[in-house]
Protein backbone atom coordinates (compact mmCIF):
# COMPACT_ATOMS: atom_id res chain seq x y z
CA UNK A 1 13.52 -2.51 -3.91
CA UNK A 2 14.93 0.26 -1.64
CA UNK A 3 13.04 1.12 1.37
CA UNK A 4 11.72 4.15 0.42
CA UNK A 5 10.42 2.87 -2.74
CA UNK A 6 8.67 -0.24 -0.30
CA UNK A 7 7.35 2.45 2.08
CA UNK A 8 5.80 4.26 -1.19
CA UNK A 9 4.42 0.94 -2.33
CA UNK A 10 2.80 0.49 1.22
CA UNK A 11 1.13 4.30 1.00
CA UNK A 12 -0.73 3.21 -2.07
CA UNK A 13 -1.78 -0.27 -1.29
CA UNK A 14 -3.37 1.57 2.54
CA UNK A 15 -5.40 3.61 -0.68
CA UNK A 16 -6.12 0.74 -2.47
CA UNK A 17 -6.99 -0.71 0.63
CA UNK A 18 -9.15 1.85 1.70
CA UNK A 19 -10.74 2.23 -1.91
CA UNK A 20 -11.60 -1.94 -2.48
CA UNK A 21 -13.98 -1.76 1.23
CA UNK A 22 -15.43 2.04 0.27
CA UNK A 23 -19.61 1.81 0.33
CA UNK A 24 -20.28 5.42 0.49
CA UNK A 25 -18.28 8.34 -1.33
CA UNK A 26 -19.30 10.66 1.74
CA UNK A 27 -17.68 8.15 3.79
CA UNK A 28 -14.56 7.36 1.50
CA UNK A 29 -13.14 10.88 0.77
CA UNK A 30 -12.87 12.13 4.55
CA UNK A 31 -10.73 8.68 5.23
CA UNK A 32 -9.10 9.06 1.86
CA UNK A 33 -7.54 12.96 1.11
CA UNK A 34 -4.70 12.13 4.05
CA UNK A 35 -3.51 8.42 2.59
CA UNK A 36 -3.71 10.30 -0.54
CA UNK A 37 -1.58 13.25 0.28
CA UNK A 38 0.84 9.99 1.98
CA UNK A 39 0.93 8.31 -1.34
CA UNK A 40 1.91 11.42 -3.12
CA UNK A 41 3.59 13.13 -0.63
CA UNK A 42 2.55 16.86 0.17
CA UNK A 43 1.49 19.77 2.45
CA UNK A 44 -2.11 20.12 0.99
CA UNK A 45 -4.46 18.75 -1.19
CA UNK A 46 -7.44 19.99 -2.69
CA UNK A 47 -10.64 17.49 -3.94
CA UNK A 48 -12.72 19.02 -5.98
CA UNK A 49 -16.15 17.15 -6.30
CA UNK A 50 -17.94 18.28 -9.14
CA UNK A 51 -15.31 20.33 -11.70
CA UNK A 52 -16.90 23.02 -12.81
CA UNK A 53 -19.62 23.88 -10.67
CA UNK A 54 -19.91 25.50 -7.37
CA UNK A 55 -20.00 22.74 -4.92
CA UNK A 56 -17.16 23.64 -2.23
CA UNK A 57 -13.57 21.46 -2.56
CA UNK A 58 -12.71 19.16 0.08
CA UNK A 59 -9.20 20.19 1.35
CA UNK A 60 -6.68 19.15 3.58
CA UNK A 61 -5.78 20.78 6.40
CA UNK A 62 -9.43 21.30 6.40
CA UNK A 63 -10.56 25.26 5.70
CA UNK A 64 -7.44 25.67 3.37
CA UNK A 65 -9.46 27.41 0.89
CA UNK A 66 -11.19 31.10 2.10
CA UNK A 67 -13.90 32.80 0.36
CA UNK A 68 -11.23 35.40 -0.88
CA UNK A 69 -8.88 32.75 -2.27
CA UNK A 70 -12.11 30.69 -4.10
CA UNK A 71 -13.50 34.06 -5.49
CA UNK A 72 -9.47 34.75 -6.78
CA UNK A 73 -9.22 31.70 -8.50
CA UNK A 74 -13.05 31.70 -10.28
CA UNK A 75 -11.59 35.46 -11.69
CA UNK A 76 -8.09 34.24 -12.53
CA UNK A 77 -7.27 30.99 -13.15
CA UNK A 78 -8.72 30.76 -16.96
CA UNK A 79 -5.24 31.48 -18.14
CA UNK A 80 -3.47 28.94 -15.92
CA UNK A 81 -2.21 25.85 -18.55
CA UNK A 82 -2.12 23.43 -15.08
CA UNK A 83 -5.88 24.31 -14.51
CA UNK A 84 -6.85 23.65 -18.69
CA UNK A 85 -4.82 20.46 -18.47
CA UNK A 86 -7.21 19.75 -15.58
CA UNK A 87 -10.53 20.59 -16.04
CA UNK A 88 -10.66 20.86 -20.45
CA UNK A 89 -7.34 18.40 -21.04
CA UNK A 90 -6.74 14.96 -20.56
CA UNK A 91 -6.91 15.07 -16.94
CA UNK A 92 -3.57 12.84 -16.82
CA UNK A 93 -1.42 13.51 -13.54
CA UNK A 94 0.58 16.77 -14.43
CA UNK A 95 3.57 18.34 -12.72
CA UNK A 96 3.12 22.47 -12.87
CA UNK A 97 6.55 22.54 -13.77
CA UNK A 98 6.59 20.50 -16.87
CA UNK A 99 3.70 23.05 -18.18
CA UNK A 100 5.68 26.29 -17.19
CA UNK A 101 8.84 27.53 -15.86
CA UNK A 102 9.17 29.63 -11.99
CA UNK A 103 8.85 33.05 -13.64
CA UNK A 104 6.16 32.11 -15.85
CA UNK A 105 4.15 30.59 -12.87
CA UNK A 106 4.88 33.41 -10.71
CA UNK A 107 3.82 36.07 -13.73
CA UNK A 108 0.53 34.51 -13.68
CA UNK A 109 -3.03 36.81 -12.08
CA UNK A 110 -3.34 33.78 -9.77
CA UNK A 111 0.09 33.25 -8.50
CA UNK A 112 -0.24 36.29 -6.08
CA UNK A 113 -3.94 35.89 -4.94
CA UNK A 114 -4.56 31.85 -4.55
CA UNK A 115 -0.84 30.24 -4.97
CA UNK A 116 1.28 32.40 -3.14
CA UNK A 117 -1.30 32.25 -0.02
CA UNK A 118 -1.52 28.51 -0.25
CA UNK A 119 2.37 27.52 -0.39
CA UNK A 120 1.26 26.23 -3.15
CA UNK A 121 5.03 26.59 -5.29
CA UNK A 122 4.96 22.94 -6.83
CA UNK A 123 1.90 21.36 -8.26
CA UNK A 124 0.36 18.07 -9.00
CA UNK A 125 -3.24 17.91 -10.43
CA UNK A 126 -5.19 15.16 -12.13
CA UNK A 127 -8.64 14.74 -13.01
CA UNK A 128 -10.99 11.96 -13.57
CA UNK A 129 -14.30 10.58 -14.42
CA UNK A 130 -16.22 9.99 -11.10
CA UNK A 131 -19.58 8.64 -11.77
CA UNK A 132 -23.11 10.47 -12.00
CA UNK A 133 -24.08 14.05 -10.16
CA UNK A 134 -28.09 14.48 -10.88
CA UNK A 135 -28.05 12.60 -13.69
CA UNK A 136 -25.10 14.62 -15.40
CA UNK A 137 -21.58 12.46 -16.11
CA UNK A 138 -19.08 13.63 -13.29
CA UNK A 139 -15.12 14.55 -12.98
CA UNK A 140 -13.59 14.96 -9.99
CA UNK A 141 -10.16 17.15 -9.98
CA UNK A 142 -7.40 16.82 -7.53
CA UNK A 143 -4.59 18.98 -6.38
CA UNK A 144 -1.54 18.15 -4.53
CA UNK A 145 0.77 21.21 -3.32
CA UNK A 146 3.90 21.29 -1.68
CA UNK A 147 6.63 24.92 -0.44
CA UNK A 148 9.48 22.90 -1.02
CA UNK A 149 10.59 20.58 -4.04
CA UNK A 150 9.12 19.61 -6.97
CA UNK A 151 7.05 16.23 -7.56
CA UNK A 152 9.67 13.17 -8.53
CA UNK A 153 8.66 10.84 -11.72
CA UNK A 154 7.70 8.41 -8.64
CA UNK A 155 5.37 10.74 -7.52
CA UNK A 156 3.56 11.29 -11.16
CA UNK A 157 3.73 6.98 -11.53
CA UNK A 158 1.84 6.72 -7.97
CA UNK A 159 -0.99 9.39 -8.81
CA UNK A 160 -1.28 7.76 -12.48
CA UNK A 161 -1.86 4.47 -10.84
CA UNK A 162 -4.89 5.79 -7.98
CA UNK A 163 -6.13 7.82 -10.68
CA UNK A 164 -7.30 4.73 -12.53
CA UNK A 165 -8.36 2.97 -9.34
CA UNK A 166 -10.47 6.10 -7.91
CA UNK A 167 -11.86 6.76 -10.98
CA UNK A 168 -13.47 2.87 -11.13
CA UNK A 169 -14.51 3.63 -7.75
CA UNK A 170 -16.27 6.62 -7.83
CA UNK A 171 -17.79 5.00 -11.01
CA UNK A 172 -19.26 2.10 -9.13
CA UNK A 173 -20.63 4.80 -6.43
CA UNK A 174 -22.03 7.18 -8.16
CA UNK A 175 -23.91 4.72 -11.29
CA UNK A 176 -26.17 6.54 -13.70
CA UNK A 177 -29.91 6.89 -12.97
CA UNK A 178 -31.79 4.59 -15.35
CA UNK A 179 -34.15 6.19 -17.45
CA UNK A 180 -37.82 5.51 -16.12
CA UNK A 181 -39.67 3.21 -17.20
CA UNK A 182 -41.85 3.21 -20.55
CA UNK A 183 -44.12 1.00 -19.75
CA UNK A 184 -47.13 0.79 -17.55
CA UNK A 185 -47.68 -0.40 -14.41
CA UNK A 186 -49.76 -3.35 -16.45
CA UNK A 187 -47.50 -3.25 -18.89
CA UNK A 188 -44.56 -4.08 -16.07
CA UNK A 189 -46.76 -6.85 -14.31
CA UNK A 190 -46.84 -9.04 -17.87
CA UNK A 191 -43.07 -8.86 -18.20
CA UNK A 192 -41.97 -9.37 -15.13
CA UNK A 193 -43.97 -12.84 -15.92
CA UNK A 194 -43.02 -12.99 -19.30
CA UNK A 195 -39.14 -12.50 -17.90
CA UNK A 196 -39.63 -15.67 -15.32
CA UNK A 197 -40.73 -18.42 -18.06
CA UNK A 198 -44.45 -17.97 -17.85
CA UNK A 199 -46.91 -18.79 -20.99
CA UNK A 200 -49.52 -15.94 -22.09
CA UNK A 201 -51.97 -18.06 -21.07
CA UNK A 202 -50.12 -18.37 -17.70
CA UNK A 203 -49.98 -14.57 -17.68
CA UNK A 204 -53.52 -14.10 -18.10
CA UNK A 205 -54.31 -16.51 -15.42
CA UNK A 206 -52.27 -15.26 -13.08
CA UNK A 207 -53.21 -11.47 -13.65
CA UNK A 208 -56.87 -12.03 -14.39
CA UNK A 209 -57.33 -11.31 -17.39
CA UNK A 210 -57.58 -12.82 -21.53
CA UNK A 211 -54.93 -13.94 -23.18
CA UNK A 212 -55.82 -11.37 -26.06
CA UNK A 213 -54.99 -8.48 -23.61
CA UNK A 214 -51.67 -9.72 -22.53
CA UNK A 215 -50.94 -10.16 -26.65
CA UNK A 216 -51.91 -6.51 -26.37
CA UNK A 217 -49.97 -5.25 -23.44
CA UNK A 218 -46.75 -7.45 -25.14
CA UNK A 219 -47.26 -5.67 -28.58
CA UNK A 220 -47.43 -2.28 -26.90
CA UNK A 221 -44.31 -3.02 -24.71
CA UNK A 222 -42.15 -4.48 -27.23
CA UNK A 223 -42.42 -1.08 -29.43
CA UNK A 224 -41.64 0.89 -26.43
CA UNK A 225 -38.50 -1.33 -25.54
CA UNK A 226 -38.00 -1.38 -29.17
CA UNK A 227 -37.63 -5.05 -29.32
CA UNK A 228 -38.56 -7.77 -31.83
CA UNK A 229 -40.14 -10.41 -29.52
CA UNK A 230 -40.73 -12.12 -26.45
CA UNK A 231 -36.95 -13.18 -25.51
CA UNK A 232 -35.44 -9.62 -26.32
CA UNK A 233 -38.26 -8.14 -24.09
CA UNK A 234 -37.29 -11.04 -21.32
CA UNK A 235 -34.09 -9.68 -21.40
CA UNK A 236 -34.61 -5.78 -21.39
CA UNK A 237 -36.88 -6.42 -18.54
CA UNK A 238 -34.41 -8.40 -16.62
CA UNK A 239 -31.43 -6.00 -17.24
CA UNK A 240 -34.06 -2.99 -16.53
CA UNK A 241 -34.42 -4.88 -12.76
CA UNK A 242 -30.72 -6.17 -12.15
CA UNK A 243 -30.04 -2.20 -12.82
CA UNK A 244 -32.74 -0.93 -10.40
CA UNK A 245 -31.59 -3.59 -7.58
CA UNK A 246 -28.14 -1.80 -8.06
CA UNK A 247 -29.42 1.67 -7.67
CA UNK A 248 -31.36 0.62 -4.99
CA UNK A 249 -30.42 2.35 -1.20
């Protein structure tokens, strides 16, 4: 292996790194966007948390992106391919210079209002799916820009390979929000029972009350779990509560 290809191999293992220890993603993307823009080498990047909605992009250097240049792009950029691949496409790490030649870039609305003012001349984007905003599924896009020369197959290889990775991460951050509960509170007391090995007549000794009524409570909680019986409502119950300890703070 040549040294620069072992230095390149040491920039994304610092990510990987970074992204195997991350317990917060408020935390993580500060520390990550400059081993990121090491891995793929560049002059800026641009993390955008929520595609396609208005929450700010992270950038780096920090305050890259003025109101002028954000209100540019929001008017301009629906006819830029690198932006469709992006946000509508695959998401796949994309060079803007496989998409579209110099003049064609440099034709575009954008180019003279948001591109041009970034030194943004060569392009790397990728997006990916980053967990739950609000209850909503997530993708978070990045862009990598450099002034000088274009992005190497090396350079498309590395971002392919942390796409995956921050994708799984942001995943594990940002779970879904379980539906809430069907059942009631009653309801919940006889199968977290039920769930730990305990007899209806167990149940109703330990919750005070006749076995009829937990029969009751069971019958009206299995149709609202949709379950056939008293080990498929066990194990709803118990995957209900392993999920809740995970979303717990």
């Amino acid at each position: 292996m040549s040294a620069a290809a072992e230095a390149g191999l040491r920039r994304i293992l610092a990510v990987v790194d970074l992204l195997i220890d991350a317990v917060d993603e408020d935390t993580l993307v500060p520390a990550l966007l400059p081993l990121l823009l090491g891995a793929v080498p560049g002059d800026s990047i641009i993390w955008s948390p929520r595609a396609g909605c208005a929450d700010r992009p992270l950038t780096l250097p920090a305050g890259l992106l003025t109101q002028d240049i954000r209100d540019a792009f929001a008017r301009e950029s629906a006819g830029d391919s690198l932006v469709a691949h992006t946000t509508l496409g695959p998401g796949t790490p994309m060079r803007r210079s496989t998409l579209q030649t110099c003049g064609e870039f440099h034709a575009l609305a954008a180019y003279a209002d948001v591109y041009r003012p970034l030194h943004a001349e060569q392009q790397l984007a990728m997006s990916f799916p980053a967990g739950y905003a609000a209850g909503v599924p997530r993708k978070v896009c990045v862009a990598i820009s450099r002034s000088g020369g274009d992005f190497s197959d090396d350079d498309v290889a590395a971002a392919a390979l942390l796409r995956t990775r921050l994708s799984h991460v942001l995943n594990r951050l940002a779970p879904p929000t379980p539906p809430p509960s069907p059942v009631t509170r009653r309801e919940s007391a006889v199968l977290a029972l039920l769930a730990r090995g305990l007899t209806n007549q167990q149940i109703a000794r330990r919750l005070a009350i006749s076995p009829r009524t937990v029969d009751k409570h069971l019958e009206h909680a299995y149709a609202k779990l949709q379950v056939g019986g008293r080990v498929e409502a066990a194990n709803a119950w118990l995957t209900r509560e392993r999920a809740a300890v995970r979303l717990a703070p």
